[in-house]
Protein backbone atom coordinates (compact mmCIF):
# COMPACT_ATOMS: atom_id res chain seq x y z
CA UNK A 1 -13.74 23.87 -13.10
CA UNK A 2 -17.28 23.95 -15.03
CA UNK A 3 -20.35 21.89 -13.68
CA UNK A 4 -19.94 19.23 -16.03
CA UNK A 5 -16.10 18.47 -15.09
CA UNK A 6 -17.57 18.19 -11.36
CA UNK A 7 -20.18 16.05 -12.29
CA UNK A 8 -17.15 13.68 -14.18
CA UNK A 9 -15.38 13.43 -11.04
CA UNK A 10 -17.98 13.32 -8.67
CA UNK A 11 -16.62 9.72 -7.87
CA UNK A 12 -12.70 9.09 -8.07
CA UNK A 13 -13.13 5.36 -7.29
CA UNK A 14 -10.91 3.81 -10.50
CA UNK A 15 -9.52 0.60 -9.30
CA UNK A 16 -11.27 -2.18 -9.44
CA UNK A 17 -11.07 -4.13 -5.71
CA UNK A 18 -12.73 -6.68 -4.09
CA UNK A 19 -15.24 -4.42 -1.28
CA UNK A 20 -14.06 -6.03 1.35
CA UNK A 21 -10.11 -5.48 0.95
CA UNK A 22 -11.29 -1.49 -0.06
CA UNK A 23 -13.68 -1.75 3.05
CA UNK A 24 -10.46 -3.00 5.59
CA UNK A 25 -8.17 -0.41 3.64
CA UNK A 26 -10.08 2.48 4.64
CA UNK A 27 -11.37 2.02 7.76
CA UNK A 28 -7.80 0.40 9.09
CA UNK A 29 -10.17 -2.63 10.32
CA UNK A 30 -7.92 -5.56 8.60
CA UNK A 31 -9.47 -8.16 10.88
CA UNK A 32 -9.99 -11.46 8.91
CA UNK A 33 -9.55 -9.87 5.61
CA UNK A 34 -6.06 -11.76 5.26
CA UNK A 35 -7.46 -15.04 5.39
CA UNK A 36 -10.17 -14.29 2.68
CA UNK A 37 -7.45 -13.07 0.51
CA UNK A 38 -5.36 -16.26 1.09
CA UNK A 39 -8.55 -18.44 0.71
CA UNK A 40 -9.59 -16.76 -3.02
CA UNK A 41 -5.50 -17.10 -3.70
CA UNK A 42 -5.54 -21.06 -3.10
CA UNK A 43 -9.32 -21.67 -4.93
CA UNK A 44 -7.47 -20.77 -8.03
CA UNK A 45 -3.86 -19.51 -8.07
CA UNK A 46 -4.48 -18.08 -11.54
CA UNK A 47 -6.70 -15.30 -10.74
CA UNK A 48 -4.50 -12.35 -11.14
CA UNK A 49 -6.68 -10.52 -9.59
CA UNK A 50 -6.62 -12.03 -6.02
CA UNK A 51 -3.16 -11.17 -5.85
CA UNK A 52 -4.08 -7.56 -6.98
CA UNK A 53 -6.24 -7.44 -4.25
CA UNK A 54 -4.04 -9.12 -1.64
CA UNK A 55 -1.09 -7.02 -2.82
CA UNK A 56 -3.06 -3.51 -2.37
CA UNK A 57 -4.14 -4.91 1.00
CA UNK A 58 0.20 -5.33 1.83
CA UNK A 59 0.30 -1.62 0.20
CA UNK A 60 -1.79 -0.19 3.04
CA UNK A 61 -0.54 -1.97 5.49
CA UNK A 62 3.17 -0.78 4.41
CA UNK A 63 4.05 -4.69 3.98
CA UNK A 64 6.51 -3.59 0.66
CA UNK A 65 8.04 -6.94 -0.05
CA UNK A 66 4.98 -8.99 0.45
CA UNK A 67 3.06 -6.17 -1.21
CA UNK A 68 5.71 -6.13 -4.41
CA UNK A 69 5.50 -9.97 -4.58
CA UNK A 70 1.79 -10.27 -5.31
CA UNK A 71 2.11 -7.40 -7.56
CA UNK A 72 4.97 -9.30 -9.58
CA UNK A 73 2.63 -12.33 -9.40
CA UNK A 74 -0.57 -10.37 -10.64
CA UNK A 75 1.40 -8.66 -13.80
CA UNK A 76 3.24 -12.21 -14.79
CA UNK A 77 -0.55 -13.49 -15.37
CA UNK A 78 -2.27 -11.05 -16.54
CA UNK A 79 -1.04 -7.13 -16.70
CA UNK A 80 -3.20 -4.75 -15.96
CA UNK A 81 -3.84 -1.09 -14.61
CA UNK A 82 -4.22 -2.33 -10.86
CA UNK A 83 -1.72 -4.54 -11.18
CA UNK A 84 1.33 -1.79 -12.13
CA UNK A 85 -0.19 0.39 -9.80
CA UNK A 86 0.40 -2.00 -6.82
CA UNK A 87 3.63 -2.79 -8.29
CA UNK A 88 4.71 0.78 -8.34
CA UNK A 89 3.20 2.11 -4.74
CA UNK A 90 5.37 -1.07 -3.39
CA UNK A 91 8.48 -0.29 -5.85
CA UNK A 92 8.01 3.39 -3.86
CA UNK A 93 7.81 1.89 -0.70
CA UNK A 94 11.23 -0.05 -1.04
CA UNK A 95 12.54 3.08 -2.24
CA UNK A 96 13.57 1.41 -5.76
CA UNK A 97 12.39 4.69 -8.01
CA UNK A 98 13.43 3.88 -11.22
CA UNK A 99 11.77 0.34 -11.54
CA UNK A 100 8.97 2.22 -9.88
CA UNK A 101 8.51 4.75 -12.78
CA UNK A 102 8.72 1.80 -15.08
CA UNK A 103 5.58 0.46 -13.57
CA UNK A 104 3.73 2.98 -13.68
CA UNK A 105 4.82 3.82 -17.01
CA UNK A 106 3.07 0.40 -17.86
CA UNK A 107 -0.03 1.45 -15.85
CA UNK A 108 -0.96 4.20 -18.55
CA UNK A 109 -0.65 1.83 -21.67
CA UNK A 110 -4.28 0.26 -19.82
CA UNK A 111 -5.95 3.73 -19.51
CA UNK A 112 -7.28 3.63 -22.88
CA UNK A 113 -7.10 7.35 -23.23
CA UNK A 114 -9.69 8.01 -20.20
CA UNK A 115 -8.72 10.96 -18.75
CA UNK A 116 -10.28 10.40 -15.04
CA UNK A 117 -7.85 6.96 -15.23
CA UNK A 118 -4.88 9.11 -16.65
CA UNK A 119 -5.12 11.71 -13.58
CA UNK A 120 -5.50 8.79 -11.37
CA UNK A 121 -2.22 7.81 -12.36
CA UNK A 122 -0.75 11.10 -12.63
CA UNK A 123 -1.89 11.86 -8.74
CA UNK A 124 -0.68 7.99 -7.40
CA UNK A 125 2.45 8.27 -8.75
CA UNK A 126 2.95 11.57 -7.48
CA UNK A 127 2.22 10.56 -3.89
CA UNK A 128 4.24 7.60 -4.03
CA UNK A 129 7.01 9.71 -5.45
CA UNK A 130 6.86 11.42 -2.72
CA UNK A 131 6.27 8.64 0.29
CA UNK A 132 9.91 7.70 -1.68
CA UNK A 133 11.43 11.30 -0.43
CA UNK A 134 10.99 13.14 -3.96
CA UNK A 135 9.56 15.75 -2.24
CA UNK A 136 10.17 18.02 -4.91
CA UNK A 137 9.73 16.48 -8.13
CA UNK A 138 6.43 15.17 -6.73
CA UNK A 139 4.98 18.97 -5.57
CA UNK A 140 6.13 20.17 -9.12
CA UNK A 141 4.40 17.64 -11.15
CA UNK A 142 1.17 18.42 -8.78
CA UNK A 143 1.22 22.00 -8.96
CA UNK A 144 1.72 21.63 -12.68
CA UNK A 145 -0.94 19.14 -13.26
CA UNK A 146 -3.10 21.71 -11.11
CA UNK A 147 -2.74 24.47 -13.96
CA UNK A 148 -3.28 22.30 -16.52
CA UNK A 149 -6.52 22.41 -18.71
CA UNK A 150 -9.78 19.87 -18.25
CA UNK A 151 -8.16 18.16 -14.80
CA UNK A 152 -9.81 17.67 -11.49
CA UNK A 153 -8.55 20.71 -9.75
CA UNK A 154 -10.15 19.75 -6.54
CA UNK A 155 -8.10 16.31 -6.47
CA UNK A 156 -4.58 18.00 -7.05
CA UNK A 157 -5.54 20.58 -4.10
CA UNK A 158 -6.64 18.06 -1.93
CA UNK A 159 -2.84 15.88 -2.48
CA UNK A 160 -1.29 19.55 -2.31
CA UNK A 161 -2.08 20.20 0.68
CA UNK A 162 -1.99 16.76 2.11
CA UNK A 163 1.86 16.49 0.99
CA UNK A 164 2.26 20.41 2.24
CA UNK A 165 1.56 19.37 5.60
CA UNK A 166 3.99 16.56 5.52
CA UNK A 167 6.66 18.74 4.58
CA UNK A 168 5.51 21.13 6.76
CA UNK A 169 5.64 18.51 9.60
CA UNK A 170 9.27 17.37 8.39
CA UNK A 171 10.32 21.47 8.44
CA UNK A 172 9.45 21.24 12.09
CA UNK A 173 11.08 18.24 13.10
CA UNK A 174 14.28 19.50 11.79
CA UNK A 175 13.65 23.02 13.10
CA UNK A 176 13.41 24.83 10.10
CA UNK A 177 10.19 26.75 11.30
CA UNK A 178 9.80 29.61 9.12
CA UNK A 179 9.78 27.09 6.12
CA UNK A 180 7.15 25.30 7.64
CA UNK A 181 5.25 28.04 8.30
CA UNK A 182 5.47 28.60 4.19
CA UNK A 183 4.63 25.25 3.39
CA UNK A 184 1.76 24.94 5.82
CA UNK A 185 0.51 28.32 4.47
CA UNK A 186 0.60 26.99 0.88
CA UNK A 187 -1.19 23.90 2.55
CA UNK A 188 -4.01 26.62 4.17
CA UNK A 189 -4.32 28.19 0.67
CA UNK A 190 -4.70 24.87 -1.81
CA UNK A 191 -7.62 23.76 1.16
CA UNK A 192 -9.06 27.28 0.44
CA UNK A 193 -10.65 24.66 -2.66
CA UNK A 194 -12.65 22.27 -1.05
CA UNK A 195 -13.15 22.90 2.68
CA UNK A 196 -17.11 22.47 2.28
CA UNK A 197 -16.41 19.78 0.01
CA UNK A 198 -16.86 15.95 1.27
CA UNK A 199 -13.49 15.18 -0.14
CA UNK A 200 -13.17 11.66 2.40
CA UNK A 201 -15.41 10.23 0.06
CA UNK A 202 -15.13 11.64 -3.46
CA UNK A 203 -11.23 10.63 -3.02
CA UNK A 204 -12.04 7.15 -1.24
CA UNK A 205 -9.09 6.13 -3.17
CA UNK A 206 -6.06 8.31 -1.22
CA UNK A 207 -8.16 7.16 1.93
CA UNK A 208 -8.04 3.23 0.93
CA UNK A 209 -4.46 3.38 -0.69
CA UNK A 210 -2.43 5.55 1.37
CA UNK A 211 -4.70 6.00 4.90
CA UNK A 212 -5.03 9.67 4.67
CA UNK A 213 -7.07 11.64 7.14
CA UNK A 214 -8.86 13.71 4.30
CA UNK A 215 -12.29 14.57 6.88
CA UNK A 216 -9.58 16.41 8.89
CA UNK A 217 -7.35 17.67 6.48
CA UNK A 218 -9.03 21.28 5.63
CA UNK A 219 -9.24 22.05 10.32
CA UNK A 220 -5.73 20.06 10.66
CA UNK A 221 -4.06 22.50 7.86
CA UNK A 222 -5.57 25.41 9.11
CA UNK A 223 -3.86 24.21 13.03
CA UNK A 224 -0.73 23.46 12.13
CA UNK A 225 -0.39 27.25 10.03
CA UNK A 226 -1.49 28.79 13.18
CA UNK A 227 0.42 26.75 15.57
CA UNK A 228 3.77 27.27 13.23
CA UNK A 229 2.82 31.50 13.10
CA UNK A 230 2.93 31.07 16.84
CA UNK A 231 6.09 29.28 17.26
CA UNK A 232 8.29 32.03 14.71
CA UNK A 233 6.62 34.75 16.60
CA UNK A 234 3.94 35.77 14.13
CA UNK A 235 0.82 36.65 16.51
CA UNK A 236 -0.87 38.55 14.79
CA UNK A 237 -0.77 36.42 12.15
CA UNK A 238 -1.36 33.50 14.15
CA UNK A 239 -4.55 35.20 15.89
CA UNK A 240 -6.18 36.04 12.24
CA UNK A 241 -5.20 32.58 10.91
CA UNK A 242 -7.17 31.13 14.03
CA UNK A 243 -10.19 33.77 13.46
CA UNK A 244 -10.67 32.93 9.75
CA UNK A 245 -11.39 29.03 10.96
CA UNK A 246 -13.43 29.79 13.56
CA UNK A 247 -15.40 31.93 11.15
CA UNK A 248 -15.44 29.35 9.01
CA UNK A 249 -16.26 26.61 11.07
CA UNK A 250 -19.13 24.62 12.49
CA UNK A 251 -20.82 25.23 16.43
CA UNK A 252 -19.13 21.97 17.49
CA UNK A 253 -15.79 22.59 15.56
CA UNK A 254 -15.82 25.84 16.97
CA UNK A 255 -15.64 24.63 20.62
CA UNK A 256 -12.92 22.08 19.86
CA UNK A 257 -10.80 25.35 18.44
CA UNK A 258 -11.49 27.38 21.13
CA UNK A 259 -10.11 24.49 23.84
CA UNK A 260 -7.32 24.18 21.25
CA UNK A 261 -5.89 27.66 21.19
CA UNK A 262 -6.34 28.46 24.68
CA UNK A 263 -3.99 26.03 24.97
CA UNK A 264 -1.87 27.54 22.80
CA UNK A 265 -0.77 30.46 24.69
């Protein structure tokens, strides 16, 4: 990506929210948060935006049918880009795809041809997608959008190998172990892109929608491909896996591996 695409994306925060409800989401501290959102709802039960707010704050709480009726609520008074989003993360959530895709079909007539909102999109629909068990039209539509011309490559690597190490987590529950090994080594290789990178905060948005780990991600990836090399047999593998993060990794991070793979054997 040249400087100046960096520079465009150097903040992926698109949707408009109230700080406090963006503040809870992220940090999983929901507290009083509710009763704010219930208090701006009853001051003036036209403000489509309270129940924008109120239904991303059901969103990350996984509260679908609360979360899909302020979304339904926002959109009959005013639609807007928030709006379908919520609409279609909660659609996902209650597993209803097609009425899903028609929100968020709706949610690009209100990016006005702006092409960090239109990746937005592309990337929360994927993920939802997903969180719905398309597991594989989602990873297709990422690692298209990934090869695609003037696009945040750093944002599709960072939801590749987020959604890599789900699958590679679901590959291991259902003891298919040399698949995870493959999809946690795709995972190791898309984090290849931004493991210096402060990704928790340029991408404050898969943090506040969807609770992901992303300060983690890059040392959690890099485990689980090692731990999976061990469990198929792969030592060698598994030892040089472990050696490239050590090499790559901080004095303190370093200690916290070592513990971690004595344990190992």
């Amino acid at each position: 990506m040249h400087q100046a695409q960096v520079a465009a994306y150097s903040d992926f925060k698109v949707l408009d929210i109230n700080p406090d409800v963006r503040n809870a989401c992220i940090t999983g501290k929901f507290n009083n948060t509710l009763r704010v959102l219930d208090r701006d709802i009853k001051a003036d039960t036209n403000n489509h935006a309270s129940y924008t707010n109120r239904a991303f704050f059901m969103v990350r709480q996984s509260h679908w049918d609360r979360a899909l009726h302020d979304a339904i609520k926002s959109v009959r008074i005013q639609p807007s880009f928030a709006g379908h989003i919520a609409k279609g993360i909660a659609l996902c959530g209650k597993r209803q795809v097609r009425a899903a895709r028609t929100a968020f079909d709706l949610a690009s007539a209100f990016t006005n041809g702006d092409l960090k909102a239109t990746h937005f999109l592309f990337l929360i629909k994927t993920i939802a997608l997903f969180n719905a068990g398309e597991h594989e039209e989602a990873m297709l539509r990422v690692e298209e959008l990934a090869a695609s011309p003037n696009v945040d490559t750093l944002a599709c690597r960072v939801v590749e190998a987020y959604l890599r190490v789900q699958l590679g987590k679901i590959a291991i529950g259902n003891e298919r172990h040399n698949e995870a090994v493959d999809h946690f080594t795709a995972a190791v290789n898309a984090s290849a892109f931004f493991y210096k990178s402060a990704i928790h905060s340029t991408y404050e948005e898969f943090v506040m929608l969807f609770g992901w780990d992303l300060q983690s991600l890059w040392l959690l990836t890099n485990q689980y491909q090692c731990h999976a090399l061990f469990r198929v047999g792969r030592i060698g593998a598994a030892v040089e896996s472990y050696q490239s993060t050590m090499d790559k990794s901080d004095d303190d991070t370093k200690a916290r591996l070592s513990d971690w793979f004595a344990a190992l054997q």
